[in-house]
PDB file of N, CA and C in Angstrom:
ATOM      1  N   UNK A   1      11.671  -5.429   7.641  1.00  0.00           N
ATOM      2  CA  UNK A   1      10.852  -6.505   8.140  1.00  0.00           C
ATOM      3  C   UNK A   1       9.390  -6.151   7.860  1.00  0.00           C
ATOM      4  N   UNK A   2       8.635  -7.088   7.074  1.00  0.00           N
ATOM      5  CA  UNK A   2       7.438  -7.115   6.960  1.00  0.00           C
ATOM      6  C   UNK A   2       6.365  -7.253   8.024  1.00  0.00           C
ATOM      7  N   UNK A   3       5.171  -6.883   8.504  1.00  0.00           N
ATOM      8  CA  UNK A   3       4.678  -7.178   9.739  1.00  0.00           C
ATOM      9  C   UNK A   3       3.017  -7.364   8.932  1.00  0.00           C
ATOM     10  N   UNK A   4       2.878  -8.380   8.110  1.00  0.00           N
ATOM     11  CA  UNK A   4       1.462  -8.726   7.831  1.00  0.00           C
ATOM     12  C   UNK A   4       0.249  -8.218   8.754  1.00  0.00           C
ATOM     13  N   UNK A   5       0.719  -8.537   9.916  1.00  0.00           N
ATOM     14  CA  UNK A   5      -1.163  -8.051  10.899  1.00  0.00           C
ATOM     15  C   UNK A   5      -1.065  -6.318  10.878  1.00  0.00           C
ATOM     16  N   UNK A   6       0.172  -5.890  10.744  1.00  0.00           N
ATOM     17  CA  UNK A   6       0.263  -4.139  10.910  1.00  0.00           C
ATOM     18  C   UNK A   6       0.083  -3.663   9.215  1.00  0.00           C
ATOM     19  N   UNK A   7       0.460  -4.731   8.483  1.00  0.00           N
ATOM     20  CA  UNK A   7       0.831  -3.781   6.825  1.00  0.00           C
ATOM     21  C   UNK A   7       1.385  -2.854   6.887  1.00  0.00           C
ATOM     22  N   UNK A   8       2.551  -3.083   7.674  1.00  0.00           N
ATOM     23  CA  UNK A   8       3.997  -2.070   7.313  1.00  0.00           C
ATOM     24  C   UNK A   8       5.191  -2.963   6.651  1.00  0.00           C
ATOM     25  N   UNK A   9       5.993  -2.031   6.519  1.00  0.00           N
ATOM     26  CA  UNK A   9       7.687  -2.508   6.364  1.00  0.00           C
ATOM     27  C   UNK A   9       8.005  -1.961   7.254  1.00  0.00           C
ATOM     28  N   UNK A  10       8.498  -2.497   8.279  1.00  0.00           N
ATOM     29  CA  UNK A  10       9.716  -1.965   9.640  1.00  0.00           C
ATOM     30  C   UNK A  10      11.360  -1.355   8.602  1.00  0.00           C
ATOM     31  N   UNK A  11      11.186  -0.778   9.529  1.00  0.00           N
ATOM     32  CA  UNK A  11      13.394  -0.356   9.070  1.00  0.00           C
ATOM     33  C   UNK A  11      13.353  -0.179  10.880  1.00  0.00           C
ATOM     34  N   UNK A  12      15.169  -0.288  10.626  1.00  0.00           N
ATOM     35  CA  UNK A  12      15.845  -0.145  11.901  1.00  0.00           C
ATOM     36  C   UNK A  12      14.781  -0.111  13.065  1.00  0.00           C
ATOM     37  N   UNK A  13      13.924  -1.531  13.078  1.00  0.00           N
ATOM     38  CA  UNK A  13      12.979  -1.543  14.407  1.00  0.00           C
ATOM     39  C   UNK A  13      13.608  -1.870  15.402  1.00  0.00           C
ATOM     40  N   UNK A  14      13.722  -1.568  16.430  1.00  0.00           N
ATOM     41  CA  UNK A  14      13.243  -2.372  18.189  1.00  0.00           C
ATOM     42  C   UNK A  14      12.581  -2.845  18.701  1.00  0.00           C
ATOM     43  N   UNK A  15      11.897  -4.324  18.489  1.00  0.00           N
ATOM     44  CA  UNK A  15      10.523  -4.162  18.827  1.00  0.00           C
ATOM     45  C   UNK A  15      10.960  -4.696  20.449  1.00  0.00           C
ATOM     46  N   UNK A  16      11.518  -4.297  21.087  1.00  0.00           N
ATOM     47  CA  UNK A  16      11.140  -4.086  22.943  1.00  0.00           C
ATOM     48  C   UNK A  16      11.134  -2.707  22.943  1.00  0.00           C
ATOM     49  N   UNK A  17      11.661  -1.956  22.717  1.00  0.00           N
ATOM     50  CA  UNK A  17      11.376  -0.371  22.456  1.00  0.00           C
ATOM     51  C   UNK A  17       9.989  -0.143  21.771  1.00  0.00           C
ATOM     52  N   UNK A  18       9.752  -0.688  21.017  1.00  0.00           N
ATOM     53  CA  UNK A  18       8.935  -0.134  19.946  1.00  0.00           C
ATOM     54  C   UNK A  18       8.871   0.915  19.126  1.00  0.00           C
ATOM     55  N   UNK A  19      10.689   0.969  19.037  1.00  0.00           N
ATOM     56  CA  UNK A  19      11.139   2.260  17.981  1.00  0.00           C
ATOM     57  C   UNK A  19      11.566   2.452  16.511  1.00  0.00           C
ATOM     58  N   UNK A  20      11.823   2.567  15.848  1.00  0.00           N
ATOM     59  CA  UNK A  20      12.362   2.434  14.523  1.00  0.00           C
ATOM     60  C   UNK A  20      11.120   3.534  13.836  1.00  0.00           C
ATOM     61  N   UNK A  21      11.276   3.285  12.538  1.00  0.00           N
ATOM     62  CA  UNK A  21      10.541   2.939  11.043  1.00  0.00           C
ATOM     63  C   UNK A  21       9.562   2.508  10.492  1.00  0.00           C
ATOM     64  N   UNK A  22       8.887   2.904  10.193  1.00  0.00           N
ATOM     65  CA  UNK A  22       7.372   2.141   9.013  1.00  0.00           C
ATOM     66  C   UNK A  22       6.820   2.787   8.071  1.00  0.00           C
ATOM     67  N   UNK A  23       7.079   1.993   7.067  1.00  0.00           N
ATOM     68  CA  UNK A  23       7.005   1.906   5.901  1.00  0.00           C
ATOM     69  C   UNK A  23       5.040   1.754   5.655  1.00  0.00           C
ATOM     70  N   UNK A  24       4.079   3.141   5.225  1.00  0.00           N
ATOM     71  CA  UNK A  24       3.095   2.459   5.452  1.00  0.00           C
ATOM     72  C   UNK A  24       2.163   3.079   4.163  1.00  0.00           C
ATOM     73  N   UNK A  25       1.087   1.724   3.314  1.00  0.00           N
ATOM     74  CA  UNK A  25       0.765   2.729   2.543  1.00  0.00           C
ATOM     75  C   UNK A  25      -0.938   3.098   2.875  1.00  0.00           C
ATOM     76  N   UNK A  26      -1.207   4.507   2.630  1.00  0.00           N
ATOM     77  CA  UNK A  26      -2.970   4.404   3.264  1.00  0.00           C
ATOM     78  C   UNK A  26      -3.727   4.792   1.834  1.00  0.00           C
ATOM     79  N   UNK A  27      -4.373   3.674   1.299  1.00  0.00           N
ATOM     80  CA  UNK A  27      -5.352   4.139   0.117  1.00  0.00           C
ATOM     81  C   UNK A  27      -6.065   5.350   0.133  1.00  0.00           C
ATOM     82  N   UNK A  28      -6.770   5.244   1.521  1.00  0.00           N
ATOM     83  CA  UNK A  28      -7.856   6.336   1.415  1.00  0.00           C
ATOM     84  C   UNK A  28      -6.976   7.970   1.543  1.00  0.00           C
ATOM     85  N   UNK A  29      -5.922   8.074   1.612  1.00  0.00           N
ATOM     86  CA  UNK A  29      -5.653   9.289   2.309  1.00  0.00           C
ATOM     87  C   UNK A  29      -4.510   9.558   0.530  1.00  0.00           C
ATOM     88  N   UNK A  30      -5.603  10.056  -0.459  1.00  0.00           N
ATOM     89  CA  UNK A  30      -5.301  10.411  -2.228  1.00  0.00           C
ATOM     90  C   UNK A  30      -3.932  10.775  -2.235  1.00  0.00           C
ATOM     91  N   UNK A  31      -3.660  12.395  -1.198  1.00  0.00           N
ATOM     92  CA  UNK A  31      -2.575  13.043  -1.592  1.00  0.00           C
ATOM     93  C   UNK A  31      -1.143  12.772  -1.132  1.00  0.00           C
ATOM     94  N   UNK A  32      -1.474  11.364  -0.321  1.00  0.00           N
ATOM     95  CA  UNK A  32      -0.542  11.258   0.486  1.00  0.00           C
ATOM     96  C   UNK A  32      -0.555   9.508   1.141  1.00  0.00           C
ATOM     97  N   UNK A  33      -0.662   8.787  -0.526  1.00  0.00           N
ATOM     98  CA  UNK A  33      -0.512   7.296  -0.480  1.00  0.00           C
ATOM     99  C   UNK A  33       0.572   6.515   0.689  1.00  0.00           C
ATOM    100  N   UNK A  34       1.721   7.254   0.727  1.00  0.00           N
ATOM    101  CA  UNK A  34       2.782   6.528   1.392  1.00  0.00           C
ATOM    102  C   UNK A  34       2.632   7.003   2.781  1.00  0.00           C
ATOM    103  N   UNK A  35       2.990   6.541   3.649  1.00  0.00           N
ATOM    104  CA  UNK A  35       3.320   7.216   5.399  1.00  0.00           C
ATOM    105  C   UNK A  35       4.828   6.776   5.560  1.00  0.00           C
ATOM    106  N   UNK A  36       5.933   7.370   5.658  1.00  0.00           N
ATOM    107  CA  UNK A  36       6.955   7.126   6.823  1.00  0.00           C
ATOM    108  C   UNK A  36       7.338   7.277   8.281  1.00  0.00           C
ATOM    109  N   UNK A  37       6.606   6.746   9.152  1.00  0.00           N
ATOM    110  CA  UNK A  37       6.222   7.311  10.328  1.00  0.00           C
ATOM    111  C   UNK A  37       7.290   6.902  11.100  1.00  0.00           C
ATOM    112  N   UNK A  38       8.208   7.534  12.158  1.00  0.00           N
ATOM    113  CA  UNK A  38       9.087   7.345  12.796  1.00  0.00           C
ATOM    114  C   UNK A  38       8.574   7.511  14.278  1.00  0.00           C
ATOM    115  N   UNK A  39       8.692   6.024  15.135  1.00  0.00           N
ATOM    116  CA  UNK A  39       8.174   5.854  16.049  1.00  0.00           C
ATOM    117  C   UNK A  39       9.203   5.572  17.265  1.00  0.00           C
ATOM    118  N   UNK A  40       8.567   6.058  18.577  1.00  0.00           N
ATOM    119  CA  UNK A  40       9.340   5.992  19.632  1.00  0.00           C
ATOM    120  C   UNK A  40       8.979   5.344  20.684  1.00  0.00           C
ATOM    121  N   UNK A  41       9.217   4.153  21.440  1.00  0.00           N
ATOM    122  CA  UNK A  41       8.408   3.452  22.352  1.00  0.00           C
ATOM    123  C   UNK A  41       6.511   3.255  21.940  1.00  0.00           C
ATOM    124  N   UNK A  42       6.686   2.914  20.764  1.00  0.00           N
ATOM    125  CA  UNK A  42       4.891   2.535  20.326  1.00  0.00           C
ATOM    126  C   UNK A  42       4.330   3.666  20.156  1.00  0.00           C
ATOM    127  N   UNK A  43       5.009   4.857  19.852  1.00  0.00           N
ATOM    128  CA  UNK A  43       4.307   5.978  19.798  1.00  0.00           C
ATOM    129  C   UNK A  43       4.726   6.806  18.746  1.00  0.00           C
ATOM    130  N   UNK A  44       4.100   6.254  17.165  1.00  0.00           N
ATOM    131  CA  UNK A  44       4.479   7.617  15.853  1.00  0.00           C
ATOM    132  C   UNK A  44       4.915   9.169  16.626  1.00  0.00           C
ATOM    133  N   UNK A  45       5.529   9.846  16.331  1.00  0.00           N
ATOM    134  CA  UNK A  45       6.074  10.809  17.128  1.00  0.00           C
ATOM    135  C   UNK A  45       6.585  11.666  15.754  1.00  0.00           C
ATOM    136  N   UNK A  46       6.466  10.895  14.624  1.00  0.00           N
ATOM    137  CA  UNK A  46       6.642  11.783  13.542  1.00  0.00           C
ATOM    138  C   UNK A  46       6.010  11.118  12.004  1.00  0.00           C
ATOM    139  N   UNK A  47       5.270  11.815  11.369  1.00  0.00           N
ATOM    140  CA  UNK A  47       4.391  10.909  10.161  1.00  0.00           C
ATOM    141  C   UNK A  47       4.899  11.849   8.495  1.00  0.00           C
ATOM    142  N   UNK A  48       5.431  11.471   8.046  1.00  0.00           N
ATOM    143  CA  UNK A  48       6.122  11.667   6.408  1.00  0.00           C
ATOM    144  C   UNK A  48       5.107  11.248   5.354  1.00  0.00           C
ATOM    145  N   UNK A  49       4.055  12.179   5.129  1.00  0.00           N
ATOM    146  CA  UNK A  49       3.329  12.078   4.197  1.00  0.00           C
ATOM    147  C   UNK A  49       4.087  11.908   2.577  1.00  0.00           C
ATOM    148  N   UNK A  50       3.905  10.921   1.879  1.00  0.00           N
ATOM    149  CA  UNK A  50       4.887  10.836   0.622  1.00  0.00           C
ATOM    150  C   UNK A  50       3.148  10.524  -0.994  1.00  0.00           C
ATOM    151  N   UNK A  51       3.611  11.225  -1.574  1.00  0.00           N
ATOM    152  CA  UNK A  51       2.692  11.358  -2.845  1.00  0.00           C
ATOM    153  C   UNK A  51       2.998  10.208  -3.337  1.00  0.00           C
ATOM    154  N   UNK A  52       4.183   9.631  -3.548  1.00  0.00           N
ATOM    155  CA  UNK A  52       4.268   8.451  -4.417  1.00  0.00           C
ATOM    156  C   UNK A  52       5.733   7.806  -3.690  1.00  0.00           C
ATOM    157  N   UNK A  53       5.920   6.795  -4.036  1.00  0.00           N
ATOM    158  CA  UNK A  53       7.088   5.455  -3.826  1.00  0.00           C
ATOM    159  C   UNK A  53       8.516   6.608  -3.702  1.00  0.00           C
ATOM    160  N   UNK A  54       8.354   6.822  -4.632  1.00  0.00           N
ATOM    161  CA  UNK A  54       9.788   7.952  -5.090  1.00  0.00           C
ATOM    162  C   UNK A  54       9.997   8.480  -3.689  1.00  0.00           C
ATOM    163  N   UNK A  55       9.308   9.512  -3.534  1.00  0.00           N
ATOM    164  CA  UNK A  55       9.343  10.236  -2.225  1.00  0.00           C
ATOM    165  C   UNK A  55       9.724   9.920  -0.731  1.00  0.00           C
ATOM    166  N   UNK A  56       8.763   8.670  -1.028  1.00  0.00           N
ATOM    167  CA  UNK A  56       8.859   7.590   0.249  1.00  0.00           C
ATOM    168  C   UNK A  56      10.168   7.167   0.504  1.00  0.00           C
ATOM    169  N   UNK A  57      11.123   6.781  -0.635  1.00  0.00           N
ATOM    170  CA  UNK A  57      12.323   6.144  -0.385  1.00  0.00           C
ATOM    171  C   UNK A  57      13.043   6.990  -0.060  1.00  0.00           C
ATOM    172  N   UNK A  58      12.719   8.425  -0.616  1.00  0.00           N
ATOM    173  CA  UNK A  58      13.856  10.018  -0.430  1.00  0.00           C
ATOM    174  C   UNK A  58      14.204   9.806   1.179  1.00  0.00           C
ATOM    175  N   UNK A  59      12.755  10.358   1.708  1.00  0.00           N
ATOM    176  CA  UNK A  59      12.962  10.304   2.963  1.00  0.00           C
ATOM    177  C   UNK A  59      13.165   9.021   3.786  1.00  0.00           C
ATOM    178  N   UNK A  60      13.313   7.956   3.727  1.00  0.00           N
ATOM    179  CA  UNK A  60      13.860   7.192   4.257  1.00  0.00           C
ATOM    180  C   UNK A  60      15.617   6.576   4.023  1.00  0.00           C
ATOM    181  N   UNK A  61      15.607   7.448   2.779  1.00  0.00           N
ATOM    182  CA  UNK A  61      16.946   7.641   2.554  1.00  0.00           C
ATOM    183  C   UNK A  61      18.212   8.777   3.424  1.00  0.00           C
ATOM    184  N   UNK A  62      16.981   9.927   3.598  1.00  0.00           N
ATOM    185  CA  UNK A  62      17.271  10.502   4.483  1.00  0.00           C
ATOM    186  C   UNK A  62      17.669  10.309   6.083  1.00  0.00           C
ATOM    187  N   UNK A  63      16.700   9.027   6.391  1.00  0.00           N
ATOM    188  CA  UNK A  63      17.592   8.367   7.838  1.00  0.00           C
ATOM    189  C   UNK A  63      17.976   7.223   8.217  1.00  0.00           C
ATOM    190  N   UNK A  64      18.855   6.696   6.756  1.00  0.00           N
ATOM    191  CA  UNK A  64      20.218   6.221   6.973  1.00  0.00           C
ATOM    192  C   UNK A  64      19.806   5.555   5.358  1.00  0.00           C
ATOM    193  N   UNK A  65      21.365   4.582   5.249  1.00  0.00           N
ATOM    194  CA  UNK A  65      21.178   4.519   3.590  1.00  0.00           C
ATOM    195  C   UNK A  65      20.709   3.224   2.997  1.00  0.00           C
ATOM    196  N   UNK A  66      19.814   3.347   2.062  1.00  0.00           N
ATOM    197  CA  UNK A  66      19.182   2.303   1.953  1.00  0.00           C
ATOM    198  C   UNK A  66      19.501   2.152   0.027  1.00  0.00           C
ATOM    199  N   UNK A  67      19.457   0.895  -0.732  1.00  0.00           N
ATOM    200  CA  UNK A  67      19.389   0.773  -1.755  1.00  0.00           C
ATOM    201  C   UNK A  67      18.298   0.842  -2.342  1.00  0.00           C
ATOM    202  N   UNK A  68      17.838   2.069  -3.390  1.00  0.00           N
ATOM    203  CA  UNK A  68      16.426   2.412  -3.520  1.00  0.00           C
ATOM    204  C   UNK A  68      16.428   1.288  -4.748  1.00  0.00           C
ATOM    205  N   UNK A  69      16.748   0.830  -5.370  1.00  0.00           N
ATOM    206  CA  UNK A  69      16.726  -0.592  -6.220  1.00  0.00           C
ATOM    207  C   UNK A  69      15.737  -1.783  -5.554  1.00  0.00           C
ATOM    208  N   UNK A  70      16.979  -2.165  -4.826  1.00  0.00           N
ATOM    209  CA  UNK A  70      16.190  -2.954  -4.003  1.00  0.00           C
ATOM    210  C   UNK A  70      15.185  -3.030  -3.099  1.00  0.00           C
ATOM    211  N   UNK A  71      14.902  -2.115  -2.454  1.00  0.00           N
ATOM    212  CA  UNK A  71      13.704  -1.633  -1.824  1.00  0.00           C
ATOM    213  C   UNK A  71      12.589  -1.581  -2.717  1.00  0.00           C
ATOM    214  N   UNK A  72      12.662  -0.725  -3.614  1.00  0.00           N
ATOM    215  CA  UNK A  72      11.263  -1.019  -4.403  1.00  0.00           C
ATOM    216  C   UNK A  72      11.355  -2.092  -4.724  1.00  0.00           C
ATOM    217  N   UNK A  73      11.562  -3.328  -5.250  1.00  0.00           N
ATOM    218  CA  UNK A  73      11.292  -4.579  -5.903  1.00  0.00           C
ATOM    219  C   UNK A  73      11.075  -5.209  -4.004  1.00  0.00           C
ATOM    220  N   UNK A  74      11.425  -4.987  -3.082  1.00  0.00           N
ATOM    221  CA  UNK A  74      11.388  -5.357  -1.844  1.00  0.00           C
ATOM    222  C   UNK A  74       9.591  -4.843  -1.663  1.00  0.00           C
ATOM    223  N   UNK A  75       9.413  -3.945  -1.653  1.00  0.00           N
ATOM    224  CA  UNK A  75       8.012  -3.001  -1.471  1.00  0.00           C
ATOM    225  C   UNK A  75       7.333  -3.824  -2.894  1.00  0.00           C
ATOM    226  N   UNK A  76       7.355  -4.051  -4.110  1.00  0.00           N
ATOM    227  CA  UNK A  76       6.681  -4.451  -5.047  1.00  0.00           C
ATOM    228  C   UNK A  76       5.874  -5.771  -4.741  1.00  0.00           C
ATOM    229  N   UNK A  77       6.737  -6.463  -3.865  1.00  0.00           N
ATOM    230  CA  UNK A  77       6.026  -7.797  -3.201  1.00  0.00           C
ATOM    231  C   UNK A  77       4.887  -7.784  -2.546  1.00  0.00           C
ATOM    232  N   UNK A  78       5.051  -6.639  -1.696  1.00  0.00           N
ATOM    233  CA  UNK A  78       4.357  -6.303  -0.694  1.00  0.00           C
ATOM    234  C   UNK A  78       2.841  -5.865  -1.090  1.00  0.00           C
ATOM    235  N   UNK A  79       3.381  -4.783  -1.882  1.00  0.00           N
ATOM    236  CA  UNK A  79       1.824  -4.011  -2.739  1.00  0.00           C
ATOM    237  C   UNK A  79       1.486  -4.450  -4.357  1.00  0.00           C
ATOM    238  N   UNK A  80       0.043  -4.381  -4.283  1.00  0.00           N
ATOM    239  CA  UNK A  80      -0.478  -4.803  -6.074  1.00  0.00           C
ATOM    240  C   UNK A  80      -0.019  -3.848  -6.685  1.00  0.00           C
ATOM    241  N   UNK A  81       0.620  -4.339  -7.580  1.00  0.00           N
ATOM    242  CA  UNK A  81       1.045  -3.441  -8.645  1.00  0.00           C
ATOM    243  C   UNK A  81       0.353  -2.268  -9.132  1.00  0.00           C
ATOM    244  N   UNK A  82      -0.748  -2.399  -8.897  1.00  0.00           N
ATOM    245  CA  UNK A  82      -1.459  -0.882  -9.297  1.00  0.00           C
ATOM    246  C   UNK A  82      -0.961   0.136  -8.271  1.00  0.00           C
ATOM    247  N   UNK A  83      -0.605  -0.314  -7.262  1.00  0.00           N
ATOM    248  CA  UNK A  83      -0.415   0.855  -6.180  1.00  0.00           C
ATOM    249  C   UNK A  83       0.879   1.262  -6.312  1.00  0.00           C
ATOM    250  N   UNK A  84       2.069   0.940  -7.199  1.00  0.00           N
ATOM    251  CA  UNK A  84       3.117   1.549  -7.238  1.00  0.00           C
ATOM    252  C   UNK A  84       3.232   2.264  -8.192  1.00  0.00           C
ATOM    253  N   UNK A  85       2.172   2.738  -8.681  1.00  0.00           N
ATOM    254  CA  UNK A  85       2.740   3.566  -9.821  1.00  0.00           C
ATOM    255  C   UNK A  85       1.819   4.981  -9.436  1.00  0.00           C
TER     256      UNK A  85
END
């Protein structure tokens, strides 16, 4: 789930919990474009610095299974094309 006012991608959210997944990318922060931050009641509680897309999907592959196909062309919508490469 996309959340335009946050500029994330949610995975497996709760939003009455405010737990799941986000998918997040931060320009300014060079070495470490992607964030996977795994949040617990509104509170990041864990942040997955990722160098590039690739990485990003590893570890979110890592908690639970996702089609990295589709996800990137899912994420390609989202971000200008300059930022996925």
């Amino acid at each position: 789930m996309f959340d335009e006012q946050e500029q994330v991608i949610r995975y497996k959210w709760d939003s009455w919990t405010g737990s799941g997944y986000r998918l997040r990318f931060d320009a300014d922060d060079v070495a470490h474009n992607y964030h996977i931050e795994d949040c617990s009641n509104h509170v990041v509680v864990d942040d997955y610095g990722c160098a590039d897309l690739d990485e990003a999907l590893l570890v979110l592959n890592r908690f639970f299974s996702i089609d990295e196909s589709a996800e990137r062309s899912r994420i390609s919508r989202w971000l200008p094309q300059e930022r996925l490469q």
